[in-house]
PDB file of N, CA and C in Angstrom:
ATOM      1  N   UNK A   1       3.768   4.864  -5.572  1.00  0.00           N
ATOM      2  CA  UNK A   1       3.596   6.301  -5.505  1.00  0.00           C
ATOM      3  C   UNK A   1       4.653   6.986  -6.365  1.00  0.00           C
ATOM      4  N   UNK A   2       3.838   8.071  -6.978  1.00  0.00           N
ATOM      5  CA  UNK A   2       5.183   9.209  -8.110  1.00  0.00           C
ATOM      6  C   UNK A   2       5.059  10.246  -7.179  1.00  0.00           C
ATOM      7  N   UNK A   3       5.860  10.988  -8.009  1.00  0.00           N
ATOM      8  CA  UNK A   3       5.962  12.513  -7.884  1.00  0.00           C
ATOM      9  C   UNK A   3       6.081  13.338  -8.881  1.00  0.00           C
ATOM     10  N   UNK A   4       4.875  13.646  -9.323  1.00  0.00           N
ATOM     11  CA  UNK A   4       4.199  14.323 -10.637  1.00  0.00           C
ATOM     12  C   UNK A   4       3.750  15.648 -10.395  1.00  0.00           C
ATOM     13  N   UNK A   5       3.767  16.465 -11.915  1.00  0.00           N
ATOM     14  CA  UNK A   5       3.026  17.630 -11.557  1.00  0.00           C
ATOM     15  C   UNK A   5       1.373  17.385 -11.509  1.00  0.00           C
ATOM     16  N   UNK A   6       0.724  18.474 -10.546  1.00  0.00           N
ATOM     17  CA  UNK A   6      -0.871  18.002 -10.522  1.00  0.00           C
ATOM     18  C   UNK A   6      -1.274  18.395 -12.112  1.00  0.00           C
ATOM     19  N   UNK A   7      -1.021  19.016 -13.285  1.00  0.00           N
ATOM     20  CA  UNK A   7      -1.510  18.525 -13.961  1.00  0.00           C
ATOM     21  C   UNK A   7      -1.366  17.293 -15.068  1.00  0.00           C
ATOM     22  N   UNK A   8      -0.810  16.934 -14.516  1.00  0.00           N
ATOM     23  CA  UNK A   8      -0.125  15.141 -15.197  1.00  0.00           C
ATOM     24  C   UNK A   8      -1.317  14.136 -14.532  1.00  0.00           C
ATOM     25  N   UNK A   9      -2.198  14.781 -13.052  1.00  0.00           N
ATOM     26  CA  UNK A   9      -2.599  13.423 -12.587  1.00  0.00           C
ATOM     27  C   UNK A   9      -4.149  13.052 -13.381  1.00  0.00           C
ATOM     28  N   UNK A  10      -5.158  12.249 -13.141  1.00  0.00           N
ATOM     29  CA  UNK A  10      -6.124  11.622 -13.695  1.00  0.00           C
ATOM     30  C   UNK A  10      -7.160  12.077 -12.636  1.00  0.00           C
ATOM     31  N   UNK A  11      -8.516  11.906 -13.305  1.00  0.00           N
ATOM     32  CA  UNK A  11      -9.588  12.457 -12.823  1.00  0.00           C
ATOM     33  C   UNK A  11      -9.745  11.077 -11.787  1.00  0.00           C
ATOM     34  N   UNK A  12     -10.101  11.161 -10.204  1.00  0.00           N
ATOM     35  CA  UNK A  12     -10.226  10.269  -9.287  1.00  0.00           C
ATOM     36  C   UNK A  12      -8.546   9.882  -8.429  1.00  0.00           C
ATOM     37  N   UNK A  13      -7.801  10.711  -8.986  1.00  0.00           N
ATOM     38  CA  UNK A  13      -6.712  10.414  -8.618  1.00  0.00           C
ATOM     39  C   UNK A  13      -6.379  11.558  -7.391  1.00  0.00           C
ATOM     40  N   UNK A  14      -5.743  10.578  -6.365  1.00  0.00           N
ATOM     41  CA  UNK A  14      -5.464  11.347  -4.984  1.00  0.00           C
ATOM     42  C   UNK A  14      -4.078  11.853  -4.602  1.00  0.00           C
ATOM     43  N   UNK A  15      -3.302  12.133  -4.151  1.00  0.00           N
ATOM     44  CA  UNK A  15      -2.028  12.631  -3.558  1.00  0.00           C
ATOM     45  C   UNK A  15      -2.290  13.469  -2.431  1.00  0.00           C
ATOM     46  N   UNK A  16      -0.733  14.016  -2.202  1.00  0.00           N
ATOM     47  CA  UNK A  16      -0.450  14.573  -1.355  1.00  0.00           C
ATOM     48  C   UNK A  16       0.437  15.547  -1.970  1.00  0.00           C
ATOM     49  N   UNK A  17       0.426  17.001  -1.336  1.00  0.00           N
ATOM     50  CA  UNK A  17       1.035  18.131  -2.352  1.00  0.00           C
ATOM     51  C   UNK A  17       2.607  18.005  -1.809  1.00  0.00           C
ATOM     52  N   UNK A  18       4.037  18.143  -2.388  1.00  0.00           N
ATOM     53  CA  UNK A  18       5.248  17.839  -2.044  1.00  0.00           C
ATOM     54  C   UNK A  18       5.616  19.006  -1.662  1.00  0.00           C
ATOM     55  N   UNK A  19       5.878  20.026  -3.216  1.00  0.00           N
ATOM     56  CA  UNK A  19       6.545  21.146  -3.509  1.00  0.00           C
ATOM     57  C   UNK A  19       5.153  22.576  -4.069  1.00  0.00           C
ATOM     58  N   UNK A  20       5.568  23.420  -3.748  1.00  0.00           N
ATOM     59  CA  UNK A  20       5.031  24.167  -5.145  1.00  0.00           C
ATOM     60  C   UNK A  20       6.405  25.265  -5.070  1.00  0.00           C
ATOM     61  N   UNK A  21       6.562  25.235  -7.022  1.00  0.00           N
ATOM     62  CA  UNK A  21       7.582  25.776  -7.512  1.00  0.00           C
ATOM     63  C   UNK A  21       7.821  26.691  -8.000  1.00  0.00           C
ATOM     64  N   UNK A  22       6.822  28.072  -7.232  1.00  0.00           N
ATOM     65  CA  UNK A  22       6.998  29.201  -8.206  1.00  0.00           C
ATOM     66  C   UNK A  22       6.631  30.264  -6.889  1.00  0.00           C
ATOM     67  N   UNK A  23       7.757  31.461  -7.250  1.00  0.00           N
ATOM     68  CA  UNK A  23       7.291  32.044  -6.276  1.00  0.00           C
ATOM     69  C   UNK A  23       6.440  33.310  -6.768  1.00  0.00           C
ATOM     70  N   UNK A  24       6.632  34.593  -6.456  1.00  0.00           N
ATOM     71  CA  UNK A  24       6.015  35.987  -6.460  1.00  0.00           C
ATOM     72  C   UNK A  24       4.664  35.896  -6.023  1.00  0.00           C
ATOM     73  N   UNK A  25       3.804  36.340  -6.958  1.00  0.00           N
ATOM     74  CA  UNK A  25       2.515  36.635  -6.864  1.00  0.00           C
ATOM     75  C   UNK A  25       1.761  35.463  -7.277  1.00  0.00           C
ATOM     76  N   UNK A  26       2.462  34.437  -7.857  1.00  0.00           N
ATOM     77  CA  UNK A  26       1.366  33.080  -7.930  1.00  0.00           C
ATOM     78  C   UNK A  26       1.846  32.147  -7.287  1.00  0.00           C
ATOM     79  N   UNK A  27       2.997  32.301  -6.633  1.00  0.00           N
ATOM     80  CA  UNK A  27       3.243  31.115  -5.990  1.00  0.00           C
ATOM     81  C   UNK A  27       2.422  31.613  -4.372  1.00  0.00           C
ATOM     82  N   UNK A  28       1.933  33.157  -3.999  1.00  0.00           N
ATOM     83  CA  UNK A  28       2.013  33.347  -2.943  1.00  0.00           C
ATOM     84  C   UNK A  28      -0.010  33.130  -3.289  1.00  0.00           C
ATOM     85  N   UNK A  29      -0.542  33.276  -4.412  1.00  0.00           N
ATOM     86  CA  UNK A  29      -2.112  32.828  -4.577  1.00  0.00           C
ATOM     87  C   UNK A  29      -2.367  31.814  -4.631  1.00  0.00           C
ATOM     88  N   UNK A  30      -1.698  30.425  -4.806  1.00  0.00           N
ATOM     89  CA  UNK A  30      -1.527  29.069  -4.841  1.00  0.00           C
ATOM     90  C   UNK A  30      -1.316  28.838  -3.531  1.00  0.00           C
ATOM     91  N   UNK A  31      -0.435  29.368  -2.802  1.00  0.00           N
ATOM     92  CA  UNK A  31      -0.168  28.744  -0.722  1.00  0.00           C
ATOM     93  C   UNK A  31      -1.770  29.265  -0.672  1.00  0.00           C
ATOM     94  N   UNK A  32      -2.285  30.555  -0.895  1.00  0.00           N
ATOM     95  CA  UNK A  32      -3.315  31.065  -0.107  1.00  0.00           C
ATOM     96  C   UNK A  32      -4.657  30.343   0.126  1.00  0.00           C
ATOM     97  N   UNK A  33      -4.506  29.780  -1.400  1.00  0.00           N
ATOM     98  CA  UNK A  33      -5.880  28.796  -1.619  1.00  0.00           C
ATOM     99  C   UNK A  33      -6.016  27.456  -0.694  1.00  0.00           C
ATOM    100  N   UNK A  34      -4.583  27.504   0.019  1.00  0.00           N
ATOM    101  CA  UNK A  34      -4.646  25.982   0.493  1.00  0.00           C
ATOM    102  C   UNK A  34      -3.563  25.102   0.214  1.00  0.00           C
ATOM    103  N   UNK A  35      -3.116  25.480  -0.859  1.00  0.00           N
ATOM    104  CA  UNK A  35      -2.516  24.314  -2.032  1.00  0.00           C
ATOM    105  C   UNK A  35      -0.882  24.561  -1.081  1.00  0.00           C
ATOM    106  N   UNK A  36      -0.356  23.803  -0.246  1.00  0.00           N
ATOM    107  CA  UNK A  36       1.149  23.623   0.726  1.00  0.00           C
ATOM    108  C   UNK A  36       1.521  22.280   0.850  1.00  0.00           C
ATOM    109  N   UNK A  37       2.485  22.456   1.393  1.00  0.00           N
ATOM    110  CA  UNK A  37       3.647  21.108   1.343  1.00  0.00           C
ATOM    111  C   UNK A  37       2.313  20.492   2.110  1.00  0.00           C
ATOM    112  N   UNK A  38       2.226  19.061   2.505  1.00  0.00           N
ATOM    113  CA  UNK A  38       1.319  17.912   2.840  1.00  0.00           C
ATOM    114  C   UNK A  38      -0.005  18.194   3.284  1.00  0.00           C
ATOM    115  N   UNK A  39      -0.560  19.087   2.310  1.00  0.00           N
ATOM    116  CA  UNK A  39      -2.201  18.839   2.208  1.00  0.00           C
ATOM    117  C   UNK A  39      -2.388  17.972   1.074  1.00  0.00           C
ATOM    118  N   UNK A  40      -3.758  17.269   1.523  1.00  0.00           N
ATOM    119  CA  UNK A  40      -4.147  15.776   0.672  1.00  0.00           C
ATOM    120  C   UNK A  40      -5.156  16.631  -0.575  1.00  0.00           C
ATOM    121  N   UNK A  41      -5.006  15.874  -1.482  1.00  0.00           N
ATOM    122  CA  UNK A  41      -5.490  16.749  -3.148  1.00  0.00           C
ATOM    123  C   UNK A  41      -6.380  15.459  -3.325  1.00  0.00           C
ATOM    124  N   UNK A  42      -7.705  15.690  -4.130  1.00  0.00           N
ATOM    125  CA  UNK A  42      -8.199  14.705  -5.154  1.00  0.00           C
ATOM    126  C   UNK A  42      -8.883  15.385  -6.595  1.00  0.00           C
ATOM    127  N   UNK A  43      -8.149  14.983  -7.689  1.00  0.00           N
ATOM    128  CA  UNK A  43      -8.475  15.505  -8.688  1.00  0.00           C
ATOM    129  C   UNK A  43     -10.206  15.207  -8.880  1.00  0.00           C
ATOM    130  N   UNK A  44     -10.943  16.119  -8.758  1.00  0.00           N
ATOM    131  CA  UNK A  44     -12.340  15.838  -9.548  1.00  0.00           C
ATOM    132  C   UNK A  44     -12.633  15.617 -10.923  1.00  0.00           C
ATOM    133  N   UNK A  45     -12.280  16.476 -12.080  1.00  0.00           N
ATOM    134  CA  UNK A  45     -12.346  16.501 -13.038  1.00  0.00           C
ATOM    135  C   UNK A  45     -11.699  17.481 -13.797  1.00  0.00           C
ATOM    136  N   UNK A  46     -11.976  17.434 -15.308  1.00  0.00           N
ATOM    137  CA  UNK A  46     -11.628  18.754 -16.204  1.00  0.00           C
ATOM    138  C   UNK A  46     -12.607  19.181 -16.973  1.00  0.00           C
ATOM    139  N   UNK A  47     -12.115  20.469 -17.475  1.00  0.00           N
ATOM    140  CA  UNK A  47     -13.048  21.034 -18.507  1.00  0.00           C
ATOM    141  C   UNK A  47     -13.080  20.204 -19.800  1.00  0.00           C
ATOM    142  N   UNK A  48     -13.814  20.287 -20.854  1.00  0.00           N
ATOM    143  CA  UNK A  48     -13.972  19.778 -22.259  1.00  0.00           C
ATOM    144  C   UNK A  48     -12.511  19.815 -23.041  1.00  0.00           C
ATOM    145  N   UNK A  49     -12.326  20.794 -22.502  1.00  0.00           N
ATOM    146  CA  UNK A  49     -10.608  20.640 -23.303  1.00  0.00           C
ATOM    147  C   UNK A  49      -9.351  20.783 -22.288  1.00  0.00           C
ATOM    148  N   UNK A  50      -9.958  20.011 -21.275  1.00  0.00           N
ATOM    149  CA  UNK A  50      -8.249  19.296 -20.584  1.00  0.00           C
ATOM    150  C   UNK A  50      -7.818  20.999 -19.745  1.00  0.00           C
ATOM    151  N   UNK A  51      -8.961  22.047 -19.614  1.00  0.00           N
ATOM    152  CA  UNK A  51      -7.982  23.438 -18.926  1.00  0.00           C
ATOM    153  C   UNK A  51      -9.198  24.201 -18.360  1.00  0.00           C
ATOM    154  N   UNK A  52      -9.650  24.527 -17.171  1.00  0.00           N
ATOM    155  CA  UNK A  52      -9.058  23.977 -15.877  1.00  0.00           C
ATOM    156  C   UNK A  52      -9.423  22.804 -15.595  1.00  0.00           C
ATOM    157  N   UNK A  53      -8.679  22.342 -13.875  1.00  0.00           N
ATOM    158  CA  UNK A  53      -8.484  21.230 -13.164  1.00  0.00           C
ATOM    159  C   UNK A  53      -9.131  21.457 -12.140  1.00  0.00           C
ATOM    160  N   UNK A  54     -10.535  20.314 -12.157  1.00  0.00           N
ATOM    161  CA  UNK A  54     -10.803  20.624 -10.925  1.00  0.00           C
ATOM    162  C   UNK A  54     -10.353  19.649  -9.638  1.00  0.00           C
ATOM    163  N   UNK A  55     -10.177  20.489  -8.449  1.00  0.00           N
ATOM    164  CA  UNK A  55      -9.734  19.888  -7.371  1.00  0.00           C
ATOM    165  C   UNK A  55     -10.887  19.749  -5.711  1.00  0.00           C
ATOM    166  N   UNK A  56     -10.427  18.428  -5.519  1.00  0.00           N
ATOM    167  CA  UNK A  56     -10.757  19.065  -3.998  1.00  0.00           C
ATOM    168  C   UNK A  56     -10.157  19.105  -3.034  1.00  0.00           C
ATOM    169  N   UNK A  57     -10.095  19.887  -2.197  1.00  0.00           N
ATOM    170  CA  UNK A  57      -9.152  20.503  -0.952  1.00  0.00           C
ATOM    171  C   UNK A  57      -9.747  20.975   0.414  1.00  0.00           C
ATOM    172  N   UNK A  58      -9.501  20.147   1.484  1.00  0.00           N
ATOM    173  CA  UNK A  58     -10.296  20.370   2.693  1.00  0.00           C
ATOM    174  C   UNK A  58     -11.673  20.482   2.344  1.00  0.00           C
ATOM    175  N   UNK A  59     -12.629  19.923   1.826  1.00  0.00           N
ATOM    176  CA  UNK A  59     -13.767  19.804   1.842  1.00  0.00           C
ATOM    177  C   UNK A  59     -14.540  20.750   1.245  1.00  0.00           C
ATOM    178  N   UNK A  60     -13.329  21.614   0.178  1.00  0.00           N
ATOM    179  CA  UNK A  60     -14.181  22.307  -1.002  1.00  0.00           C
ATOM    180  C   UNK A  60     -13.516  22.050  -2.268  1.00  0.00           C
ATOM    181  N   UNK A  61     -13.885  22.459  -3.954  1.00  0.00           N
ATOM    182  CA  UNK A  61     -13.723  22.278  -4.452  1.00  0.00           C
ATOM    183  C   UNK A  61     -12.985  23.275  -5.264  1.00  0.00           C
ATOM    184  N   UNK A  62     -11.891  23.383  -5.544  1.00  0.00           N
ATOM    185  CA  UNK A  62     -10.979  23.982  -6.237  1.00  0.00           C
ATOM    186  C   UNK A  62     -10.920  24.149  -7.674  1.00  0.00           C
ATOM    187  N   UNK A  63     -10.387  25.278  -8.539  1.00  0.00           N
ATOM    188  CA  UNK A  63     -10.238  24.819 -10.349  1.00  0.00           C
ATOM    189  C   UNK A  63      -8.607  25.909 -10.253  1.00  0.00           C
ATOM    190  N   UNK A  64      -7.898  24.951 -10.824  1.00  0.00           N
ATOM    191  CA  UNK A  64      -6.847  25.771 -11.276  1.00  0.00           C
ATOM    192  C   UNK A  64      -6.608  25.456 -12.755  1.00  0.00           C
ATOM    193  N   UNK A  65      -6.077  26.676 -13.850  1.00  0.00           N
ATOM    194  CA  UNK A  65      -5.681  26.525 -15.033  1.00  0.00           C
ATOM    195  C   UNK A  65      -4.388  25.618 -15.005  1.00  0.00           C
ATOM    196  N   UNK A  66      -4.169  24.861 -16.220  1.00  0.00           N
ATOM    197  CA  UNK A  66      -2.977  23.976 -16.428  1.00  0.00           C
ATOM    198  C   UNK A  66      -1.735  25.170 -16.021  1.00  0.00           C
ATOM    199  N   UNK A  67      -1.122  25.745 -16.683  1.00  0.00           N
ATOM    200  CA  UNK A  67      -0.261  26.388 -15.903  1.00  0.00           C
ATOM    201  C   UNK A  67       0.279  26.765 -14.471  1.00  0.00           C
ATOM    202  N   UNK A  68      -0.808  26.729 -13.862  1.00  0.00           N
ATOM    203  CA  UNK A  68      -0.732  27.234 -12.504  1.00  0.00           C
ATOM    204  C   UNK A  68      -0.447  25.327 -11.847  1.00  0.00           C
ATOM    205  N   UNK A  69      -1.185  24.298 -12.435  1.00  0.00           N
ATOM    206  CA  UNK A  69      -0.983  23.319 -11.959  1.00  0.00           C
ATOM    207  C   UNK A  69       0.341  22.787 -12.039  1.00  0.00           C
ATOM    208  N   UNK A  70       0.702  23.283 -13.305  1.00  0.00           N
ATOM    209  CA  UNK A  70       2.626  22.689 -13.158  1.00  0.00           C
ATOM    210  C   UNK A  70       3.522  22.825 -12.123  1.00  0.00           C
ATOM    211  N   UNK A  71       3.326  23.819 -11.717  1.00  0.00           N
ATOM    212  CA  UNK A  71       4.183  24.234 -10.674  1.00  0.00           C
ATOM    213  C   UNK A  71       4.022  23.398  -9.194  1.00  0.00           C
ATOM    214  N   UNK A  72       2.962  22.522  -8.876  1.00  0.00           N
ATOM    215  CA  UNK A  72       2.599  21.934  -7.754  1.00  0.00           C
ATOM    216  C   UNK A  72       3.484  20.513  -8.275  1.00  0.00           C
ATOM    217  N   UNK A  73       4.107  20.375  -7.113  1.00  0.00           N
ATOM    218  CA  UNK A  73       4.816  18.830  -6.867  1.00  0.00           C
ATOM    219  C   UNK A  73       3.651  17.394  -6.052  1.00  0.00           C
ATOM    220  N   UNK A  74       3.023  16.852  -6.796  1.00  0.00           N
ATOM    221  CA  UNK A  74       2.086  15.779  -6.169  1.00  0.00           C
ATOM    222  C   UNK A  74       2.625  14.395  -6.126  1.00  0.00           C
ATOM    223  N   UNK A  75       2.628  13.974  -4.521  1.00  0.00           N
ATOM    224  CA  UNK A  75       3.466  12.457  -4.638  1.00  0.00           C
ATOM    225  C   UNK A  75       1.755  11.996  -4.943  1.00  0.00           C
ATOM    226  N   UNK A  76       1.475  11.516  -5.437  1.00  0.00           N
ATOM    227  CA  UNK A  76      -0.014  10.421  -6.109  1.00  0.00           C
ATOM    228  C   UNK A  76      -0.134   9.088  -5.128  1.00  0.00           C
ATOM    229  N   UNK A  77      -1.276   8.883  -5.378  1.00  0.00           N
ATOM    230  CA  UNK A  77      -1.953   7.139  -4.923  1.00  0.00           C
ATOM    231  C   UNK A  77      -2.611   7.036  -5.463  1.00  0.00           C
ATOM    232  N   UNK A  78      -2.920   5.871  -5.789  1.00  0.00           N
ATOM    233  CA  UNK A  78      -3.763   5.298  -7.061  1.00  0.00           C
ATOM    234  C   UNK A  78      -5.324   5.665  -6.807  1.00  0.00           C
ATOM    235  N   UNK A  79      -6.282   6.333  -7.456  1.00  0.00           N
ATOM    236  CA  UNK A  79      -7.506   6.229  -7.464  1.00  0.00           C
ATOM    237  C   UNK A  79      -8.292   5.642  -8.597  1.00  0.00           C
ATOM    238  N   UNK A  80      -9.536   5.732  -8.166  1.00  0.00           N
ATOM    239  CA  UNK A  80     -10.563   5.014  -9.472  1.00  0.00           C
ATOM    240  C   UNK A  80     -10.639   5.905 -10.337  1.00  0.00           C
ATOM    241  N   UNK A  81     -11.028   5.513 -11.504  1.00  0.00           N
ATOM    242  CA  UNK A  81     -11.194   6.423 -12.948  1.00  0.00           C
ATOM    243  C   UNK A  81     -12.436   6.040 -12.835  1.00  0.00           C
ATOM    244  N   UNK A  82     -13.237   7.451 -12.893  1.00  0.00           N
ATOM    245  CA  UNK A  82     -14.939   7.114 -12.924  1.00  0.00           C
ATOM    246  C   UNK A  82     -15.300   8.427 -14.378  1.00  0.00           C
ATOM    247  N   UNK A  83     -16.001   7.739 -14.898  1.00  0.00           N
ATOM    248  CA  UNK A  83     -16.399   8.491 -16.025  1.00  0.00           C
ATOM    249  C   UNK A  83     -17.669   9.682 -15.264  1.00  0.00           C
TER     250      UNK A  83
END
């Protein structure tokens, strides 16, 4: 297991959220969505050019832009890479 930003991780790849590192107005729209210290993440996929990320979270599906993903601290576990 790492501790990566979620947009570093791979499509099929799972974690658990550590940190998120930003506060004001996006760090407080990022808690709102869900996204807090030990909720479980699985990357779904990306757009054609790598921006947004899609996620899933409690049993819906999430998209955040690369930027907004830096700021999330993800300890990872290995998942499958499915095309």
């Amino acid at each position: 297991m790492a501790l990566i930003s979620m947009r570093q991780m791979r499509k099929g790849q799972g974690g658990v959220i550590k940190a998120v590192k930003v506060g004001g107005e996006l760090g407080r729209r990022i808690r709102e969505m869900g996204l807090v210290p030990g909720t479980e993440i699985t990357i779904q996929g990306r757009a054609p050019l790598n921006d947004p990320v899609a996620l899933r979270v409690m049993d819906c599906t999430l998209t955040l832009r690369n930027n907004e993903a830096d700021h999330i601290l993800v300890e990872t576990t290995e998942g499958d890479e499915t095309a």
